[in-house]
C-alpha atoms as a PDB file:
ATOM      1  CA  UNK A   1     -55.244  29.614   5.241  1.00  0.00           C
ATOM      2  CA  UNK A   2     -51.573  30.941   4.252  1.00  0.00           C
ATOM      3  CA  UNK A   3     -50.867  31.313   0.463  1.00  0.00           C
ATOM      4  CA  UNK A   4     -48.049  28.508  -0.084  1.00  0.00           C
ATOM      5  CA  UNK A   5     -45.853  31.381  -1.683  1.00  0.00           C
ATOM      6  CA  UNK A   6     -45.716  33.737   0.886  1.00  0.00           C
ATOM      7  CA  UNK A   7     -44.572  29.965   3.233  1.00  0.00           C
ATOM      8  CA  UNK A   8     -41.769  29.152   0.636  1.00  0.00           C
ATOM      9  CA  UNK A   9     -40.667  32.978   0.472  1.00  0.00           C
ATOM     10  CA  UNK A  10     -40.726  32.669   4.333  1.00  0.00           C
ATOM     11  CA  UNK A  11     -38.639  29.999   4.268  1.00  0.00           C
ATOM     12  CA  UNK A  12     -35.890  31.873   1.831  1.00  0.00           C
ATOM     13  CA  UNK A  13     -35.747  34.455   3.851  1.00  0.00           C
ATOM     14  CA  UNK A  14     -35.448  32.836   6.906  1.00  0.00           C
ATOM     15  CA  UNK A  15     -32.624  30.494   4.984  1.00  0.00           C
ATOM     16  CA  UNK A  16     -31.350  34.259   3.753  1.00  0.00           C
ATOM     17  CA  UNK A  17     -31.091  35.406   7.280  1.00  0.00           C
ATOM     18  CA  UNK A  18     -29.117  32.149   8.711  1.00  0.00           C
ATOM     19  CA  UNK A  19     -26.245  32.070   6.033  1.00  0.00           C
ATOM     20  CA  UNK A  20     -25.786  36.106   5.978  1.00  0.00           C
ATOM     21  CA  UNK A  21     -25.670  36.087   9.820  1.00  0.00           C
ATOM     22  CA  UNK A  22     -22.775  33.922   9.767  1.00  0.00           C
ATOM     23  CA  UNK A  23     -24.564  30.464  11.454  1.00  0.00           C
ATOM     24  CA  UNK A  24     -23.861  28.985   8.021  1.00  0.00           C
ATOM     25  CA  UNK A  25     -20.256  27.987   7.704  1.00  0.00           C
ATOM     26  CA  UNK A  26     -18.075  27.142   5.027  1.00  0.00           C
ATOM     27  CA  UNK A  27     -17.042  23.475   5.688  1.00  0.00           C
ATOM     28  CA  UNK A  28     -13.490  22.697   6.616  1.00  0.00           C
ATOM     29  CA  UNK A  29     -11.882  20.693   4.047  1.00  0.00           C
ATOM     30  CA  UNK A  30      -8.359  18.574   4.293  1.00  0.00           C
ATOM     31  CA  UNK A  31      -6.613  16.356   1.842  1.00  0.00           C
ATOM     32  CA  UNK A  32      -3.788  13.333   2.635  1.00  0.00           C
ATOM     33  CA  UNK A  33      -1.652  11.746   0.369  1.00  0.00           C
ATOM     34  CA  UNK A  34      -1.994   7.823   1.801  1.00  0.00           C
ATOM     35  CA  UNK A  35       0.691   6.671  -0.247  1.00  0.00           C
ATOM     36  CA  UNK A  36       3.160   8.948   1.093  1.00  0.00           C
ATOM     37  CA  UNK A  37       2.365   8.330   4.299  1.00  0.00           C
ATOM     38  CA  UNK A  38       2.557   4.968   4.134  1.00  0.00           C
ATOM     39  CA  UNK A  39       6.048   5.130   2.529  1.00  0.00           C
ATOM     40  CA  UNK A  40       7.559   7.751   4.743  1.00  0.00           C
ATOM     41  CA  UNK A  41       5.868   6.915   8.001  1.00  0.00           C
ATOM     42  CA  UNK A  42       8.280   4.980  10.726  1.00  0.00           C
ATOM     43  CA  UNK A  43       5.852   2.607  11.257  1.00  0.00           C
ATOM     44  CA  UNK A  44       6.323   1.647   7.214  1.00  0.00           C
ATOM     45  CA  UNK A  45       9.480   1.664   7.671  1.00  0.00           C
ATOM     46  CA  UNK A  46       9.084  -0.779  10.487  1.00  0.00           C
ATOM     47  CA  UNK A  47       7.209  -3.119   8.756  1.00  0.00           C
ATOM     48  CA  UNK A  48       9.199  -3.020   5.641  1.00  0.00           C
ATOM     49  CA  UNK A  49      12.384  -4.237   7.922  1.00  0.00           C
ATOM     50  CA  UNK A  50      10.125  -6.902   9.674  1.00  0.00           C
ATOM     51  CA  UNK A  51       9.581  -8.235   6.102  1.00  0.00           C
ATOM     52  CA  UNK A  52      12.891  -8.527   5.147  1.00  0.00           C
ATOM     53  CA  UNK A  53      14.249  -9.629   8.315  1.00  0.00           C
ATOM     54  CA  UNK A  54      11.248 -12.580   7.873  1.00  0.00           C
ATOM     55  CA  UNK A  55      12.102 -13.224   4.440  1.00  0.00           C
ATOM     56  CA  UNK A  56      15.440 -12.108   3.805  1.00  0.00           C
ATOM     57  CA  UNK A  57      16.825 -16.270   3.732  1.00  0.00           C
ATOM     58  CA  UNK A  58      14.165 -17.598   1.732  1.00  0.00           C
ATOM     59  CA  UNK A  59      14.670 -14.982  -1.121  1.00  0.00           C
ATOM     60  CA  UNK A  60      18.385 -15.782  -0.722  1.00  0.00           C
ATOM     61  CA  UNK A  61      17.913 -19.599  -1.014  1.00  0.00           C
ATOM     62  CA  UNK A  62      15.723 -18.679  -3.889  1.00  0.00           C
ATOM     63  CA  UNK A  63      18.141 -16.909  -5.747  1.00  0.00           C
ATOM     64  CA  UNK A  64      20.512 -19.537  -5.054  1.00  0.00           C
ATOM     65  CA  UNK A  65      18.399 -22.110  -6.546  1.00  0.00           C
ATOM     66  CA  UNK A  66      18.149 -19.602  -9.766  1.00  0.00           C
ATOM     67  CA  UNK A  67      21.814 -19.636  -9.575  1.00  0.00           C
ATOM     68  CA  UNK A  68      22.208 -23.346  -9.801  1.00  0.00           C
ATOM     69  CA  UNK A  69      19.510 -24.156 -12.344  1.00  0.00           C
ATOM     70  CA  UNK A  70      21.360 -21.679 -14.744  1.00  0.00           C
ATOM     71  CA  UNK A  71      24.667 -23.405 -13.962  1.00  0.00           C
ATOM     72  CA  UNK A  72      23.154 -26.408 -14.747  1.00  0.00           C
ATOM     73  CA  UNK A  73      21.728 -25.575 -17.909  1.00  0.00           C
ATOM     74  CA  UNK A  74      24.901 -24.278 -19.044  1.00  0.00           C
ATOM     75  CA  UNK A  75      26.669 -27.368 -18.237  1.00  0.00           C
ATOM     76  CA  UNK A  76      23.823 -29.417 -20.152  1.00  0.00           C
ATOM     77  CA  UNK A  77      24.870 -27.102 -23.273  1.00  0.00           C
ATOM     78  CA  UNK A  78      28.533 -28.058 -22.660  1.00  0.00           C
ATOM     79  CA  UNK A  79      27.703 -31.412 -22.434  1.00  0.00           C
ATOM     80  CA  UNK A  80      25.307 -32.243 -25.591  1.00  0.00           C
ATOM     81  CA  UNK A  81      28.019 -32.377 -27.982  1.00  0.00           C
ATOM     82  CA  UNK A  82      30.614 -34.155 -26.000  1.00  0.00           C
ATOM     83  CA  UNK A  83      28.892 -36.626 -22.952  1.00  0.00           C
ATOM     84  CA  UNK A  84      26.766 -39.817 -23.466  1.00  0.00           C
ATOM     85  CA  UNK A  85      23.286 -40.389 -23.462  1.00  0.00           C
ATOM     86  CA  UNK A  86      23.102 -41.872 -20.150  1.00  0.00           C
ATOM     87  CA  UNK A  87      25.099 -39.067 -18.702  1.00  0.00           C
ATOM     88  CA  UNK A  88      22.942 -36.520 -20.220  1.00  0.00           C
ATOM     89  CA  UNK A  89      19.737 -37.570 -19.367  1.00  0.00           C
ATOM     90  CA  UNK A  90      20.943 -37.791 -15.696  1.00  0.00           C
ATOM     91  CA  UNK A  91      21.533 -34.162 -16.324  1.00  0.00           C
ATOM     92  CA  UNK A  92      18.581 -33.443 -17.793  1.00  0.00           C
ATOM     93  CA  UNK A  93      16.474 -35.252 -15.173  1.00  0.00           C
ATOM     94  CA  UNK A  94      18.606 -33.201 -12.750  1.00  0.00           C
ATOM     95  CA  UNK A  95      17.500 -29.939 -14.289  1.00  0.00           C
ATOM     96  CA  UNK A  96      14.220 -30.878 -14.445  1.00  0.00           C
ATOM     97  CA  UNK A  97      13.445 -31.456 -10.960  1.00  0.00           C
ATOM     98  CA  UNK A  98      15.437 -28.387 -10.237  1.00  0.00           C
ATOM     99  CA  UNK A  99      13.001 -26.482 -12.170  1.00  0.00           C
ATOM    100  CA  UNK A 100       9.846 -27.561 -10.699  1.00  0.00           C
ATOM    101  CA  UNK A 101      11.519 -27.221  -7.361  1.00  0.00           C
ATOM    102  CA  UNK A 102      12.369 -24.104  -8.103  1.00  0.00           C
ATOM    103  CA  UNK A 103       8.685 -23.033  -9.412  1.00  0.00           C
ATOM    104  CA  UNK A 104       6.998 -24.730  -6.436  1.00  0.00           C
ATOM    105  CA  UNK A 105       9.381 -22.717  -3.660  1.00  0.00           C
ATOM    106  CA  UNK A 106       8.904 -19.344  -5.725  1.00  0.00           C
ATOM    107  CA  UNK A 107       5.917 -19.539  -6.145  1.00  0.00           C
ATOM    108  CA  UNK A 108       5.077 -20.329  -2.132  1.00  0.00           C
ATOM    109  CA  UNK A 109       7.690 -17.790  -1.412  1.00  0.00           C
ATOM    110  CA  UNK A 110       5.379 -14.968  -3.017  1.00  0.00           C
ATOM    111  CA  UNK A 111       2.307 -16.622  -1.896  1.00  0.00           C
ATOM    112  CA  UNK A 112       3.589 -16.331   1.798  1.00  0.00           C
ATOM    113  CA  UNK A 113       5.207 -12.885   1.318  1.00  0.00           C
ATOM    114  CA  UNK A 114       2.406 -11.553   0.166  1.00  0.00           C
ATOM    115  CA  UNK A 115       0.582 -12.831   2.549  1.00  0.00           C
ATOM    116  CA  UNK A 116       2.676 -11.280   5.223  1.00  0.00           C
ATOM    117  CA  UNK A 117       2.779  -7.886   3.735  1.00  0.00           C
ATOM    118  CA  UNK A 118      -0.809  -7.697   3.149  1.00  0.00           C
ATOM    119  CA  UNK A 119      -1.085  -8.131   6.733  1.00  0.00           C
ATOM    120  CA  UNK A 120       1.422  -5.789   7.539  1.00  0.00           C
ATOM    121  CA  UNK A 121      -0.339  -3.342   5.446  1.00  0.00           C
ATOM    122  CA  UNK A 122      -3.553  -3.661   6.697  1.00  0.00           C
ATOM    123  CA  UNK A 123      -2.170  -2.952  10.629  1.00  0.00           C
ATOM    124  CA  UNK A 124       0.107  -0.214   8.798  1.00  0.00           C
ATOM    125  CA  UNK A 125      -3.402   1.407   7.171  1.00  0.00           C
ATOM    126  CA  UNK A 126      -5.135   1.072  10.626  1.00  0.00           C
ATOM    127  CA  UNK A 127      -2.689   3.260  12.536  1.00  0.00           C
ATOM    128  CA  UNK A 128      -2.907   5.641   9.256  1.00  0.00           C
ATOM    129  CA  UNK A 129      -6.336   5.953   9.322  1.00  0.00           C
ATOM    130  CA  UNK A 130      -6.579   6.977  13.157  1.00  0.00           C
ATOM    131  CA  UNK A 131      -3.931   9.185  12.762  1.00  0.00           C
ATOM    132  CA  UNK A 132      -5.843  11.355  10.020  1.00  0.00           C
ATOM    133  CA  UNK A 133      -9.176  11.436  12.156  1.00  0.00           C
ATOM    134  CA  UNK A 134      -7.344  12.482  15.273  1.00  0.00           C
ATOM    135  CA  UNK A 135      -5.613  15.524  13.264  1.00  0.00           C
ATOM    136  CA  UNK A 136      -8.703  15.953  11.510  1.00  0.00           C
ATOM    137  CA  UNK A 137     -11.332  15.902  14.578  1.00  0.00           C
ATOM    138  CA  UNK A 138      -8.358  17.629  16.726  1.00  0.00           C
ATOM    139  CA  UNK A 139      -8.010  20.351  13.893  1.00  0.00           C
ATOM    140  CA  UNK A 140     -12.082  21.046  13.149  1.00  0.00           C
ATOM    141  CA  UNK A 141     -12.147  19.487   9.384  1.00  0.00           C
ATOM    142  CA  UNK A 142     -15.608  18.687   8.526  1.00  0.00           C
ATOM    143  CA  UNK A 143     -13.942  16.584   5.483  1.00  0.00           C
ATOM    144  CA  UNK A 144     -10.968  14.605   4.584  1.00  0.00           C
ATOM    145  CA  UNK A 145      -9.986  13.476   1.393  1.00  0.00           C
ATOM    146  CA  UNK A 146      -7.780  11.333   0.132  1.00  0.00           C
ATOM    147  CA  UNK A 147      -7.127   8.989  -3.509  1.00  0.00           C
ATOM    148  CA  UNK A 148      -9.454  10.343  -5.794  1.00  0.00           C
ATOM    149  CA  UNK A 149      -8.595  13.667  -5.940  1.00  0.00           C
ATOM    150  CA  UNK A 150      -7.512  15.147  -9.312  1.00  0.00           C
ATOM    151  CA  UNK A 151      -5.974  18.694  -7.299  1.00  0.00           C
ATOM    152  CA  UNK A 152      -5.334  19.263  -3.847  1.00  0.00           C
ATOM    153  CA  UNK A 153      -3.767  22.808  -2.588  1.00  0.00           C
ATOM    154  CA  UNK A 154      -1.080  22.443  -0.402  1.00  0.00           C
ATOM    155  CA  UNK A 155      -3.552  24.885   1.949  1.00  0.00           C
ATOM    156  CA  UNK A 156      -5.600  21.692   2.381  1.00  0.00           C
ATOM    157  CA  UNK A 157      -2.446  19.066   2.125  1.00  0.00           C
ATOM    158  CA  UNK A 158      -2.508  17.728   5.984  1.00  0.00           C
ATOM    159  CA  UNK A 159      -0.389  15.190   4.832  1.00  0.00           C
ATOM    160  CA  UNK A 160       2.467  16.425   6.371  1.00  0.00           C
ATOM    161  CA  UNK A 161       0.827  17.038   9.965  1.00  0.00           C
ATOM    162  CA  UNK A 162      -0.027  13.779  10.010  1.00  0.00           C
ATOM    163  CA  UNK A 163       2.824  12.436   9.173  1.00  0.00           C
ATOM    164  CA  UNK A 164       4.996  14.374  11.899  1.00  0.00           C
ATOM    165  CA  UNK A 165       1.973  12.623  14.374  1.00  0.00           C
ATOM    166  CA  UNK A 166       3.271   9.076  13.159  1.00  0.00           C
ATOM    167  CA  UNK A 167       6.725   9.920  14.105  1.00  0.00           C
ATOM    168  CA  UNK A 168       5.031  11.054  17.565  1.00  0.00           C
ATOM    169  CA  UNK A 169       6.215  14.623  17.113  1.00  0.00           C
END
């Protein structure tokens, strides 16, 4: 029966032998900054324009609406000194309903918009991600990194790489 220290002392030395004959490697290690590619990529850009093009008029009519209710309220102002009560309160039912028109559209407008650019995002992040494991499988890293990351040479930064594969370069 073997003597379990001369098996573990085996077993160094066989470990020994491995990593000094080179069949050990140092892993391959890349780092991406997400948030720049996601601003700088085309396909960000894209979306951004599909967004606005989709939204664009209801953020206008919006802002109109703000536009009006402040108009209004100034002209309530004006006329609280020099109107009548039954003028007035037409005014200030007026205003009223403008407000909680106003709330309700806002707040559906963001609602939906978010809506919209969370899916946007999510198709944007998709394209993203494959792009990093096709440099990365493409380029032999055994690791990619991203958020998280409190220092990242620009020797591991493949940020840029995959970026110029987004804009199909």
């Amino acid at each position: 029966m073997r003597n379990p220290f001369s098996i573990f002392l085996g077993l160094v030395l066989v470990n020994f032998a491995l990593a000094s004959s080179g069949a050990a490697q140092a892993p391959k290690i890349g780092y991406v900054d997400v948030v720049k590619l996601v601003e700088r990529a085309p396909q960000g850009e894209k979306a951004r324009k599909k967004l606005e093009q989709e939204f664009g008029p209801r953020d206008k009519e919006v802002i109109k609406n703000r536009k009006k209710l402040r108009a209004l309220e100034k002209e309530l102002e004006n006329l609280a000194s020099s109107a009548g009560d039954v003028i007035r309160r037409k005014k200030e039912r007026e205003l009223v309903s403008l407000r909680r028109n106003l709330k309700r559209a806002s707040q559906e407008f963001r609602e939906d918009y978010n809506l919209r650019r969370n899916e946007e995002l999510g198709a944007l992040q998709k394209i993203v991600y494959k792009a990093i494991v096709d440099i990365a499988k493409s380029e032999g890293f055994d690791l990619v990194l991203h958020e998280g990351a409190v220092y990242a040479s620009d020797r591991i930064d493949i940020t840029d790489k995959v970026l110029q594969k987004l804009r199909g370069k």
